[in-house]
N, C-alpha and C. Protein backbone atom coordinates (compact mmCIF):
# COMPACT_ATOMS: atom_id res chain seq x y z
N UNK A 1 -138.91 10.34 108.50
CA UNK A 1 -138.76 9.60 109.74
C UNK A 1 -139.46 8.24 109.61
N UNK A 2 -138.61 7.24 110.24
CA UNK A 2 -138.85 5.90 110.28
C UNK A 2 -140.18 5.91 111.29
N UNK A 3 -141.43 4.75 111.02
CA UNK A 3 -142.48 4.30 111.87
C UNK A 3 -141.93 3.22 112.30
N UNK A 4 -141.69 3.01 113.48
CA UNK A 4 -140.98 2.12 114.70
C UNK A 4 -142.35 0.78 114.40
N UNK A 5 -142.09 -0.37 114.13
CA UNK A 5 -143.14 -1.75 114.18
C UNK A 5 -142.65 -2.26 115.32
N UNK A 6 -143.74 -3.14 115.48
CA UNK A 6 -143.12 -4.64 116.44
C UNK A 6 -144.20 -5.51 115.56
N UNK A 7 -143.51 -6.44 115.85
CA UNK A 7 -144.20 -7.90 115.51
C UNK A 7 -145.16 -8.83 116.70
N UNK A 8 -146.29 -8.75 116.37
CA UNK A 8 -146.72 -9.96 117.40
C UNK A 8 -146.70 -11.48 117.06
N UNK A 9 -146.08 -11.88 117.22
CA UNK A 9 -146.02 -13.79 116.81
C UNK A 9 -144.69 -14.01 116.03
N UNK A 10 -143.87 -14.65 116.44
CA UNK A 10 -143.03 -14.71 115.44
C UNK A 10 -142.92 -16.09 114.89
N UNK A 11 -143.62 -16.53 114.26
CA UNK A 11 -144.22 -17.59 113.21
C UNK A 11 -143.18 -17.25 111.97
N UNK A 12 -143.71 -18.26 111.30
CA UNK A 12 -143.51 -18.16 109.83
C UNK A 12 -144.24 -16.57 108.91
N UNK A 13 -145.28 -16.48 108.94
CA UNK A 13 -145.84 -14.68 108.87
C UNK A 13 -145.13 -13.95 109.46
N UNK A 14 -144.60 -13.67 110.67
CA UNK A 14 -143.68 -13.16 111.33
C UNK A 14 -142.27 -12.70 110.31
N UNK A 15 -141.67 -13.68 109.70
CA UNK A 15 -140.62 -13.56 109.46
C UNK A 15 -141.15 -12.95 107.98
N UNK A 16 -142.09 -13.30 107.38
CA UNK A 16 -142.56 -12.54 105.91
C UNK A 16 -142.75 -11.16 105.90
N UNK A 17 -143.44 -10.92 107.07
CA UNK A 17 -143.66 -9.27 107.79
C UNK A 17 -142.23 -8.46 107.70
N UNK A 18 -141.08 -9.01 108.19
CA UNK A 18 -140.09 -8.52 108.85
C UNK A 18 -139.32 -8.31 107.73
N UNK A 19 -138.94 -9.61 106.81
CA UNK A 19 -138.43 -9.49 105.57
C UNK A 19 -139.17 -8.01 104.46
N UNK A 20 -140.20 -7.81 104.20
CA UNK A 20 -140.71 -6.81 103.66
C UNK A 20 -140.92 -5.80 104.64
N UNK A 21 -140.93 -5.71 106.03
CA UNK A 21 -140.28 -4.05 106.61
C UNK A 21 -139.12 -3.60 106.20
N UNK A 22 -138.09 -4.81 106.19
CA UNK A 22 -136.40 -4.46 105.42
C UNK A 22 -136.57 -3.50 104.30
N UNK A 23 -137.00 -3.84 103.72
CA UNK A 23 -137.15 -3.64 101.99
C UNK A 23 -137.89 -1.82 102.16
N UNK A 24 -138.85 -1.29 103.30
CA UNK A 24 -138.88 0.11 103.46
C UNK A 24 -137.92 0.87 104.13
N UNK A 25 -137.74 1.78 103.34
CA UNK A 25 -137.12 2.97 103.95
C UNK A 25 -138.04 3.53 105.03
N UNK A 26 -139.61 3.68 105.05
CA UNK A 26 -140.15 4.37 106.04
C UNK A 26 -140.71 3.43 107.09
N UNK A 27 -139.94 2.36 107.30
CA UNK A 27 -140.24 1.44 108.36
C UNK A 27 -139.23 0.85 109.00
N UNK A 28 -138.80 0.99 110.35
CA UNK A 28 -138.10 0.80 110.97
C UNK A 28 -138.34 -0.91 111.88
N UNK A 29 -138.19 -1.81 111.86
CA UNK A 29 -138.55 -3.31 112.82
C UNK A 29 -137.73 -2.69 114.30
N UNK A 30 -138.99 -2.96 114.87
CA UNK A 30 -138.14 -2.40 116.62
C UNK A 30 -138.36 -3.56 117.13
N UNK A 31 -139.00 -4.71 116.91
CA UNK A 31 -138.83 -6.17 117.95
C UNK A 31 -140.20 -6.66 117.24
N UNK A 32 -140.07 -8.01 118.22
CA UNK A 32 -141.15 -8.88 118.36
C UNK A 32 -141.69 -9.49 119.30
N UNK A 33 -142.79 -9.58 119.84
CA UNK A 33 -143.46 -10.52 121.02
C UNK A 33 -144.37 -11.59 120.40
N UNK A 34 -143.78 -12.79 121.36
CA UNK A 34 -144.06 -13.83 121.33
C UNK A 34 -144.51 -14.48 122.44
N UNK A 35 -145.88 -15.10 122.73
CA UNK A 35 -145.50 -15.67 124.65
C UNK A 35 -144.83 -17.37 124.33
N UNK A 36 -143.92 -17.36 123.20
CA UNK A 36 -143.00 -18.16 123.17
C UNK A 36 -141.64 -17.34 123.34
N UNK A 37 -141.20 -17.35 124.47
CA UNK A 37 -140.23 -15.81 124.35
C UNK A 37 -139.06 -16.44 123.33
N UNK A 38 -138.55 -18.11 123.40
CA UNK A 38 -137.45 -18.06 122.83
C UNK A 38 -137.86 -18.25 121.37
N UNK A 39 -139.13 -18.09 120.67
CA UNK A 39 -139.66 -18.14 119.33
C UNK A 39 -138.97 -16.56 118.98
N UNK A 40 -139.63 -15.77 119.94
CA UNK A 40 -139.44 -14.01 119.30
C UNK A 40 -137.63 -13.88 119.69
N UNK A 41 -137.40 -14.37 120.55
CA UNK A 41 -135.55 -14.19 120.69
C UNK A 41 -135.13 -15.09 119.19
N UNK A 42 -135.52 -15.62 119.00
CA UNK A 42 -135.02 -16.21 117.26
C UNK A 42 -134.83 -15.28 116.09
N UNK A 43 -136.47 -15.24 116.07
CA UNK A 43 -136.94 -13.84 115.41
C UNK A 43 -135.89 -12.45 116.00
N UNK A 44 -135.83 -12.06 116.64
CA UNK A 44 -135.01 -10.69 116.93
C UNK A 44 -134.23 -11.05 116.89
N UNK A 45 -133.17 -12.42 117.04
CA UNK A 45 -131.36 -12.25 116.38
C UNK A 45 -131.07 -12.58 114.83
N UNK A 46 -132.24 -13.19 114.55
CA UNK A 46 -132.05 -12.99 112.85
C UNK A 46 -132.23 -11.52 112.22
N UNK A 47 -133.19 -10.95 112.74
CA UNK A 47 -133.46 -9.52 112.24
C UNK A 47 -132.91 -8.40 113.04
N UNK A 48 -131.82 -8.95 114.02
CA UNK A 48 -131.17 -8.30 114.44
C UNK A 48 -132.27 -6.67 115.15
N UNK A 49 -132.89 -7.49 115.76
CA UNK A 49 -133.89 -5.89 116.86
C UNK A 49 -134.11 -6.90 118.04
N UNK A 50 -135.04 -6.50 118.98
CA UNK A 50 -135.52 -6.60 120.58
C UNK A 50 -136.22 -7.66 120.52
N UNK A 51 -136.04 -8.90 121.70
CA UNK A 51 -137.21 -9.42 121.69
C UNK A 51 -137.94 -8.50 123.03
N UNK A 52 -139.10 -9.28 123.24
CA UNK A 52 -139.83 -9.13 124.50
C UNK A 52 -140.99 -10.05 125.10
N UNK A 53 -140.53 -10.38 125.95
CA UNK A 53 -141.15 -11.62 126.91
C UNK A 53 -142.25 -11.13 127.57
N UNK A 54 -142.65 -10.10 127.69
CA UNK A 54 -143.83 -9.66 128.33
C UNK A 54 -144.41 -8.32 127.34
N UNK A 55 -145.65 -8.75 127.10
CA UNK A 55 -146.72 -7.86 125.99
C UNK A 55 -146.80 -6.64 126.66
N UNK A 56 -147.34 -6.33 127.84
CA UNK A 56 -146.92 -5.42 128.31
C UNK A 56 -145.90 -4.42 127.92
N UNK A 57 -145.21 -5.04 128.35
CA UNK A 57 -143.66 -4.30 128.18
C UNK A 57 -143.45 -3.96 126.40
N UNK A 58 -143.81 -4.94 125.88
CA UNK A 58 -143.80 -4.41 124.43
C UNK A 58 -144.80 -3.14 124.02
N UNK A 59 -145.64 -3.35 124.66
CA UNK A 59 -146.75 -2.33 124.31
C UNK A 59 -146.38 -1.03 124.47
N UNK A 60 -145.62 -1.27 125.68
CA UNK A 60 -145.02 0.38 126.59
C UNK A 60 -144.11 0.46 125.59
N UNK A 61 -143.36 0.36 124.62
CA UNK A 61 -142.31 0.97 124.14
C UNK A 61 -142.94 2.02 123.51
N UNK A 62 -142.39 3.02 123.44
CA UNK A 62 -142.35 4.11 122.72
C UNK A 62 -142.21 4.24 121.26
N UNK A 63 -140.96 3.60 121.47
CA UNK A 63 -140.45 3.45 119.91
C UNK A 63 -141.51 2.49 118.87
N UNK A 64 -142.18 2.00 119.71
CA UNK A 64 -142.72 0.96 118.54
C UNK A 64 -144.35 1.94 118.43
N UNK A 65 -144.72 2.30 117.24
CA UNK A 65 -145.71 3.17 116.60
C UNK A 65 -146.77 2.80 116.55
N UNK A 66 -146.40 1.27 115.86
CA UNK A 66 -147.59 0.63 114.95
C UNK A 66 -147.20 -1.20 114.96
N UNK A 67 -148.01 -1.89 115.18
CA UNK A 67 -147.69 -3.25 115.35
C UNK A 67 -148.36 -3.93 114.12
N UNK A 68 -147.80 -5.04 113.78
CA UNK A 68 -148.28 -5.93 112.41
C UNK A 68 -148.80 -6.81 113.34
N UNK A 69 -150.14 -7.84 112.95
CA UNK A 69 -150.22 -9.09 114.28
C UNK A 69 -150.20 -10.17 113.54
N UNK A 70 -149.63 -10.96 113.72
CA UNK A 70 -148.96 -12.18 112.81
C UNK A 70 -149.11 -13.59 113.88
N UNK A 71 -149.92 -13.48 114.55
CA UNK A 71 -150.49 -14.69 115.54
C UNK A 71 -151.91 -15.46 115.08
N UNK A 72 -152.18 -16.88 114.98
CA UNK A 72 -153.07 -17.55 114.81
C UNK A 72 -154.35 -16.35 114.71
N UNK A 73 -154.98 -16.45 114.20
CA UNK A 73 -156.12 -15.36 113.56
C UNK A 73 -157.51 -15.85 114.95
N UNK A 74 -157.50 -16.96 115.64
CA UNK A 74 -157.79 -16.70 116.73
C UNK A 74 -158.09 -15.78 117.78
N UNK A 75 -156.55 -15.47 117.46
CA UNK A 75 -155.72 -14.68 118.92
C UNK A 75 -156.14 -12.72 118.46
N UNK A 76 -156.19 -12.77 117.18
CA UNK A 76 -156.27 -11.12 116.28
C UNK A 76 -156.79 -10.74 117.46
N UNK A 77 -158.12 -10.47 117.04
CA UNK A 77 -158.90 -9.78 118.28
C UNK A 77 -158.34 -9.47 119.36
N UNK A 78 -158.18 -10.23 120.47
CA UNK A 78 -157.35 -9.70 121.93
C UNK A 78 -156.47 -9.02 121.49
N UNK A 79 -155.22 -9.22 120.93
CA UNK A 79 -154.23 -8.51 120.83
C UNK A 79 -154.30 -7.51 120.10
N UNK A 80 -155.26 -7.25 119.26
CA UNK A 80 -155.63 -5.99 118.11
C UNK A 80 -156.11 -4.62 119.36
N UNK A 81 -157.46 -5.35 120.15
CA UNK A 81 -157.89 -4.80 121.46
C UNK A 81 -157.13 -4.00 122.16
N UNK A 82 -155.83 -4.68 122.90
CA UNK A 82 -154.77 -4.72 124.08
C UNK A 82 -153.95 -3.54 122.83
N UNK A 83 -153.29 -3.74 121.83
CA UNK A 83 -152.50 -2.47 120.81
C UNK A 83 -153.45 -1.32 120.63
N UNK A 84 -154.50 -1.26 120.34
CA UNK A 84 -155.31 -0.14 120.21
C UNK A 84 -155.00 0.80 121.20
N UNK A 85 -155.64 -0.28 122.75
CA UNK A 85 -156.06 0.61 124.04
C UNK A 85 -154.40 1.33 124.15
N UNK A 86 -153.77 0.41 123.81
CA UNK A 86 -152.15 0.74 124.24
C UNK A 86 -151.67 2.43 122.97
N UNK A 87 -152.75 2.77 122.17
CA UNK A 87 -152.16 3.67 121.10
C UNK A 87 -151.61 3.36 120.27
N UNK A 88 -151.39 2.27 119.98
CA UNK A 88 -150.63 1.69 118.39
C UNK A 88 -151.35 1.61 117.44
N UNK A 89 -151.05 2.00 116.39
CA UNK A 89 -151.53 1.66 114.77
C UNK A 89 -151.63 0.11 114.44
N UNK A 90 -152.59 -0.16 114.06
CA UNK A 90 -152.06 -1.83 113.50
C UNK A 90 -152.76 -1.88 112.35
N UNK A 91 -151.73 -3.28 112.00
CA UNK A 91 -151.82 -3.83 110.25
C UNK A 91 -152.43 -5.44 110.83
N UNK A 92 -153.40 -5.86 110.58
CA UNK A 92 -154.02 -7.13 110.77
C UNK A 92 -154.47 -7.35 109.45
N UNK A 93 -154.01 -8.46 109.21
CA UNK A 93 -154.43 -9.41 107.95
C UNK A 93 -155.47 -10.71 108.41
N UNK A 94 -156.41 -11.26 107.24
CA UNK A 94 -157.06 -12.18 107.75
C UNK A 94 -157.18 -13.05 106.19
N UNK A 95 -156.61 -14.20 106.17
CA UNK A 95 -156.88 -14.79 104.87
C UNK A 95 -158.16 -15.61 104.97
N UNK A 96 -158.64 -15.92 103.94
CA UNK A 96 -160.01 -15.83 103.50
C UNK A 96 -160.42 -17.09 102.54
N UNK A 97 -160.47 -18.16 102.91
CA UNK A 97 -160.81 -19.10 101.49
C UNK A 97 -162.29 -19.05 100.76
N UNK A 98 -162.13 -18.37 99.72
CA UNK A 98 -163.47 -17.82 99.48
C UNK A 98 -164.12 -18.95 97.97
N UNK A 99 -163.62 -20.30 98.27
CA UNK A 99 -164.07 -21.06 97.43
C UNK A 99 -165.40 -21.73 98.00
């Protein structure tokens, strides 16, 4: 059985995320939120899944398991917070210039 994702941010990371969910068999892309709604409506007709205009409402889906967060590394935190409390799994990345 497929693990249902959503995307938070649909950036440029966004679309790198989405491109390598394709590529699993045990990962299903169920949408993306953006509070640019027509950024994540981009994102969801290229990758052909859901957008969603309100986090909320993304959070409540069912279908979505586990969220990737692909928003300004700023923003991680709150939204890592808000997916937790909500029961989702998440994948947060943080790049690192360690020169």
């Amino acid at each position: 059985m497929a693990v249902g994702f959503g995307i938070i941010g649909a950036g440029m990371i966004a679309e790198l995320h989405a491109r390598s969910m394709q590529e699993l068999d045990n990962v299903k892309l169920v949408g993306f939120y953006d509070k640019n709604f027509e950024a994540a409506q981009k994102r969801a007709a290229e990758f052909n899944t859901k957008a969603y205009e309100n986090f909320d409402e993304f959070l409540a889906d069912p279908e979505i398991r586990a969220v990737t967060i692909a928003t300004p590394s700023g923003m991680h935190g709150e939204v890592a917070i808000r997916a937790a409390k909500a029961g989702k799994h998440i994948l947060c990345e943080k790049h690192c210039d360690a020169s």
